[in-house]
N, C-alpha and C. Protein backbone atom coordinates (compact mmCIF):
# COMPACT_ATOMS: atom_id res chain seq x y z
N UNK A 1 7.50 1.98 -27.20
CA UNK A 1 7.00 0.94 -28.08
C UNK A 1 7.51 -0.41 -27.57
N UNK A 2 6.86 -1.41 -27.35
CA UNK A 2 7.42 -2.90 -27.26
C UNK A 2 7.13 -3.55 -28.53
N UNK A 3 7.99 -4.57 -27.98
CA UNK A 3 9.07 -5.36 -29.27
C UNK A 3 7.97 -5.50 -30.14
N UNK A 4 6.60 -6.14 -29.41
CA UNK A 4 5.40 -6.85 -30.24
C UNK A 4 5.04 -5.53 -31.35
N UNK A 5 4.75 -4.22 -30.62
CA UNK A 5 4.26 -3.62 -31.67
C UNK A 5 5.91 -2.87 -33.16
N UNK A 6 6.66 -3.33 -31.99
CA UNK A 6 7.74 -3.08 -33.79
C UNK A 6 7.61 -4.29 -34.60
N UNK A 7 7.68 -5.07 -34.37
CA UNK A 7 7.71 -6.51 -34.93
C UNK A 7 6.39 -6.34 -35.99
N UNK A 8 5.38 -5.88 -35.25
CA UNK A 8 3.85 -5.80 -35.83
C UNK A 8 4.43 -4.81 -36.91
N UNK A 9 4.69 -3.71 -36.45
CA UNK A 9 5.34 -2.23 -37.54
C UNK A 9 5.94 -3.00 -38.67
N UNK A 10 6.71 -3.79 -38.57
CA UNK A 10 7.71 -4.31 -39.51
C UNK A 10 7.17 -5.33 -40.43
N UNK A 11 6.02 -5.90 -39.61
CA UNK A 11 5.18 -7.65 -40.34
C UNK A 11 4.30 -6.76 -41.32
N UNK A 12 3.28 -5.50 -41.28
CA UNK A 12 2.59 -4.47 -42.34
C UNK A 12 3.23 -3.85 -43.23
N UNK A 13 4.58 -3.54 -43.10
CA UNK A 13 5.15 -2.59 -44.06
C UNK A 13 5.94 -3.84 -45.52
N UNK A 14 6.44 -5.02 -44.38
CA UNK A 14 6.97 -5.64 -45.53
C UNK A 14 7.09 -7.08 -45.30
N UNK A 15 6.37 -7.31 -44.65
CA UNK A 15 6.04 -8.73 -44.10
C UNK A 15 5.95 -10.24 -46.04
N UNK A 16 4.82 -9.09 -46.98
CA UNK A 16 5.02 -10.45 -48.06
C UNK A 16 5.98 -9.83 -49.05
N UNK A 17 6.59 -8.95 -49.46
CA UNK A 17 7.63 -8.83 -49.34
C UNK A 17 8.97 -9.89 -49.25
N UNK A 18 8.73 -9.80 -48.08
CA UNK A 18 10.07 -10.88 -47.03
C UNK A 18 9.82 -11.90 -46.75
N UNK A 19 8.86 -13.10 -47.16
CA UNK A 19 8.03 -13.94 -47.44
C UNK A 19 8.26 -14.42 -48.55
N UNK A 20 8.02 -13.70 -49.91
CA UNK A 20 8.73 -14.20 -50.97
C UNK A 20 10.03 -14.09 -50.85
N UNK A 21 10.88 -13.29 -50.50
CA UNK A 21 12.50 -13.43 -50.52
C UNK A 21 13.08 -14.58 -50.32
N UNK A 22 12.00 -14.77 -48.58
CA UNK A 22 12.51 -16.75 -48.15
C UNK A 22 13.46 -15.95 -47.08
N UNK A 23 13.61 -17.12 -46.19
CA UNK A 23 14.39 -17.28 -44.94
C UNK A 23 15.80 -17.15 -45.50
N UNK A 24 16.38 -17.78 -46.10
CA UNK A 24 18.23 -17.70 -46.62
C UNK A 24 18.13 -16.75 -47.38
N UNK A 25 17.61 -16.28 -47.84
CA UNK A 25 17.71 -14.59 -48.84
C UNK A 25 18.15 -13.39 -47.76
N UNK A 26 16.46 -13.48 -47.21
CA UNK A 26 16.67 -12.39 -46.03
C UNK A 26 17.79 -12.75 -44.74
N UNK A 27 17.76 -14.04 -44.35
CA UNK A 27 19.06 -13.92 -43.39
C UNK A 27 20.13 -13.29 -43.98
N UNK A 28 20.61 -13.36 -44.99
CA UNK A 28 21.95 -12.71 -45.63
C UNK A 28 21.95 -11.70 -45.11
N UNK A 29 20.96 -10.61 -45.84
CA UNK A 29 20.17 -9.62 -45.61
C UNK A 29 20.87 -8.99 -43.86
N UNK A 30 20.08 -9.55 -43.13
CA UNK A 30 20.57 -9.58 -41.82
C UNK A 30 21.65 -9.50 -41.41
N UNK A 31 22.91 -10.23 -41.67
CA UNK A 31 24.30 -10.36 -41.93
C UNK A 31 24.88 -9.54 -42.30
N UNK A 32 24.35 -9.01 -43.39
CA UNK A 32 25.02 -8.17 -44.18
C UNK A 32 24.62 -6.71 -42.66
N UNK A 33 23.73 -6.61 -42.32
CA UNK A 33 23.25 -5.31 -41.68
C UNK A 33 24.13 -5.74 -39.94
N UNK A 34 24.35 -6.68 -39.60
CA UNK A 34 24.72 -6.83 -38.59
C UNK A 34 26.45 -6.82 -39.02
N UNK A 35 27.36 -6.58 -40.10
CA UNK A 35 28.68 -6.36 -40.65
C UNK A 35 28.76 -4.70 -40.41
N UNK A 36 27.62 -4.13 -40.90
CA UNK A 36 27.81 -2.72 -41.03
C UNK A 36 27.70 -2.24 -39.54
N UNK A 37 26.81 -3.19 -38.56
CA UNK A 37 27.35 -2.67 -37.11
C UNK A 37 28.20 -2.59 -36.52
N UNK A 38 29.03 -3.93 -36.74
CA UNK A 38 30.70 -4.09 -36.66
C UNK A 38 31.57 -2.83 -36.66
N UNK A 39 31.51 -3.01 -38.10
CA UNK A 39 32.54 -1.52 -39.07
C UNK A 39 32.12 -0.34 -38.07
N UNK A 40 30.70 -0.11 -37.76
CA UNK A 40 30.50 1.91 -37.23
C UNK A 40 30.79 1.23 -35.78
N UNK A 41 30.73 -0.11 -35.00
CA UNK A 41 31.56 0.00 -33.50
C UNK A 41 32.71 -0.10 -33.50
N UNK A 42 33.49 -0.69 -34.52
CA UNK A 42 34.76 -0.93 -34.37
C UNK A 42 35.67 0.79 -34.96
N UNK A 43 34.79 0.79 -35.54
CA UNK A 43 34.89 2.75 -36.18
C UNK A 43 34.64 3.72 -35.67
N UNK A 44 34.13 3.38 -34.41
CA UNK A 44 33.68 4.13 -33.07
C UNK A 44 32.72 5.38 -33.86
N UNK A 45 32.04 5.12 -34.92
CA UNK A 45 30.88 5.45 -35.27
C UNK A 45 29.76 5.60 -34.65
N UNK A 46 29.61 6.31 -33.56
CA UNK A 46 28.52 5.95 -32.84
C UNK A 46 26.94 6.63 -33.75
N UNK A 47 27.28 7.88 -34.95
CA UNK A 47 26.21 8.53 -34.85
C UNK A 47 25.72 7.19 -35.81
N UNK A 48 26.33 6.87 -36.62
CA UNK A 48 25.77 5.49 -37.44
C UNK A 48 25.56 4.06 -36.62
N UNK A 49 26.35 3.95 -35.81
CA UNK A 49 25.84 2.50 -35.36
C UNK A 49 24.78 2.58 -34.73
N UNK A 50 23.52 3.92 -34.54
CA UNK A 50 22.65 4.16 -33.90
C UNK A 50 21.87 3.61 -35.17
N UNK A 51 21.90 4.06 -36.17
CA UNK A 51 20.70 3.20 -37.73
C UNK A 51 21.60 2.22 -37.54
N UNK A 52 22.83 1.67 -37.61
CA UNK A 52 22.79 0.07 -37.86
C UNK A 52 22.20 -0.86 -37.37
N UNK A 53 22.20 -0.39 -35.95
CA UNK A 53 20.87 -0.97 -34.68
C UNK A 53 20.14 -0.83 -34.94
N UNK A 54 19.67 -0.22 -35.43
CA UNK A 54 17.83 -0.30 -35.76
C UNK A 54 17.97 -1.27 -36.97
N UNK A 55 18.98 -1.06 -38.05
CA UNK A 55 18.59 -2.06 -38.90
C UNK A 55 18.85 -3.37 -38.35
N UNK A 56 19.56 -3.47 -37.66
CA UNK A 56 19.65 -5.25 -37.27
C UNK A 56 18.38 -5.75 -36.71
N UNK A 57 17.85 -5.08 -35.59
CA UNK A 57 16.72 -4.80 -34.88
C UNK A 57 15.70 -5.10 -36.11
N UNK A 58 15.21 -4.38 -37.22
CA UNK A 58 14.12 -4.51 -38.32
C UNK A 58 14.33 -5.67 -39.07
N UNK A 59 15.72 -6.02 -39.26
CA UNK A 59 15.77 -7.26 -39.72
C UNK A 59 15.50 -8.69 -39.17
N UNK A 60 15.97 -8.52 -38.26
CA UNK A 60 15.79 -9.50 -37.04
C UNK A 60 14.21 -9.73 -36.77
N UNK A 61 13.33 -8.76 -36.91
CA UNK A 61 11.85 -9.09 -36.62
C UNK A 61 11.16 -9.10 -37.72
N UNK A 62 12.18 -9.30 -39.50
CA UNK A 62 11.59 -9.80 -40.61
C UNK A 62 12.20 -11.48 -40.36
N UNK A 63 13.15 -11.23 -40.01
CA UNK A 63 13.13 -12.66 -39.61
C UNK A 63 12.45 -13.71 -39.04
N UNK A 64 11.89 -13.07 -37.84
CA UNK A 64 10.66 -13.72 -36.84
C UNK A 64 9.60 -13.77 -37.27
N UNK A 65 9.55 -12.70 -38.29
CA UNK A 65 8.04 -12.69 -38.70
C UNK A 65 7.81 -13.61 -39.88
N UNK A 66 9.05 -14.19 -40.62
CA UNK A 66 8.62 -14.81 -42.13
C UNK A 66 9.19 -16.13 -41.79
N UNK A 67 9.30 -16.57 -40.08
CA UNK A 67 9.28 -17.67 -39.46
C UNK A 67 8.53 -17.92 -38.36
N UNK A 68 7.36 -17.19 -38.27
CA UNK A 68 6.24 -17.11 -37.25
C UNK A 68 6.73 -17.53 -35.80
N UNK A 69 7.73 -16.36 -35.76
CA UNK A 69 8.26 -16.66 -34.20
C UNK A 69 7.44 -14.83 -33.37
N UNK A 70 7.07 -15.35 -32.36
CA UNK A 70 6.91 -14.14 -31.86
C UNK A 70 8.07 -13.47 -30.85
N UNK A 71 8.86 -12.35 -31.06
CA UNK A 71 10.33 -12.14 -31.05
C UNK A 71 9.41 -11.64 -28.62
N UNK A 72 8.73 -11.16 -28.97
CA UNK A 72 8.46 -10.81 -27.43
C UNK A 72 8.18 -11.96 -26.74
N UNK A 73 7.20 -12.91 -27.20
CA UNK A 73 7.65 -14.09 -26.26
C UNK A 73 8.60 -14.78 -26.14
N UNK A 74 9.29 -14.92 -27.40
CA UNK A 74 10.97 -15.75 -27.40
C UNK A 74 11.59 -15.12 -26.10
N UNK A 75 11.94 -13.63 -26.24
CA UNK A 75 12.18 -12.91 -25.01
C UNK A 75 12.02 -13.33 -23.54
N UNK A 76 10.88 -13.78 -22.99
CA UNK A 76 10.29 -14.51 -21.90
C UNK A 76 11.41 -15.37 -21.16
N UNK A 77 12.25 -16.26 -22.47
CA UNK A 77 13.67 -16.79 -21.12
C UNK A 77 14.17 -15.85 -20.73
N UNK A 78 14.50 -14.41 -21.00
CA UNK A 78 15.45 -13.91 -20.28
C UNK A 78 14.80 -12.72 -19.35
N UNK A 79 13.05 -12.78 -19.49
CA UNK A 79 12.39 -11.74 -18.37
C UNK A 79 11.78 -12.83 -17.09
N UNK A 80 11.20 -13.91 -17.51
CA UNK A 80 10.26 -14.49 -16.83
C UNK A 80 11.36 -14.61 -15.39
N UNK A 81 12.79 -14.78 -15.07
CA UNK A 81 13.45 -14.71 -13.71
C UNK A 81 13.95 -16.42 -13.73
N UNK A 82 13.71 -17.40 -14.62
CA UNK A 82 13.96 -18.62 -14.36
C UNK A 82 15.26 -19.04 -15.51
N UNK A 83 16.08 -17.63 -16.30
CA UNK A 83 17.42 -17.86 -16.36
C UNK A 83 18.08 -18.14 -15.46
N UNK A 84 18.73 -19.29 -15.92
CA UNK A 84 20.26 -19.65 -14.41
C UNK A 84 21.29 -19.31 -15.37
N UNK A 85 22.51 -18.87 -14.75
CA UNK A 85 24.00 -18.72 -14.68
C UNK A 85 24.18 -18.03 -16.69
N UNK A 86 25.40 -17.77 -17.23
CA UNK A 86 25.74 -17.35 -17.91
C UNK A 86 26.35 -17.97 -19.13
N UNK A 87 27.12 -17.48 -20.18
CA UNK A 87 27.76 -18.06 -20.82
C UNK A 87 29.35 -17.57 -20.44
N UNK A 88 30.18 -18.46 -20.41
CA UNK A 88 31.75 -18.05 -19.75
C UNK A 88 32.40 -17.04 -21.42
N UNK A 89 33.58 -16.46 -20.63
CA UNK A 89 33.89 -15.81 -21.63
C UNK A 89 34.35 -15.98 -22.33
């Protein structure tokens, strides 16, 4: 599956939904699901940080979607080959 058609998966199931919630509702939302990835890596949880990833992942493309970003072309800086150099550590 590529990103476009999860993103698409995610914009049908609950797209107005997450629309009325609003952008600062659902970012929380997000936060809150990207904490629980924390806890199962830092908990060396791996069989759970496998759904926490996906939820960050589903959240993340209610995000894009109830801010009309398309999350596969955003993608494009880091496939198209015209990234330079890194962020230091």
């Amino acid at each position: 599956m590529h990103i476009k058609e999860f993103q698409r998966f995610i914009s049908e199931k609950y797209e107005q939904r997450d629309r009325e919630r609003g952008t600062s509702r659902t970012f929380m939302w997000f936060i809150e699901e990207v904490g629980e990835l924390s806890t199962a890596l830092v908990s060396n949880d791996m069989e759970n940080a496998e759904e926490e990833f996906a939820d960050v992942l589903a959240w993340l493309c209610t995000l894009a979607n109830i801010n009309d970003i398309d999350l596969e072309k955003a993608c494009e800086k880091y496939t198209s080959g015209k990234l330079e150099g890194f962020k230091p550590k």
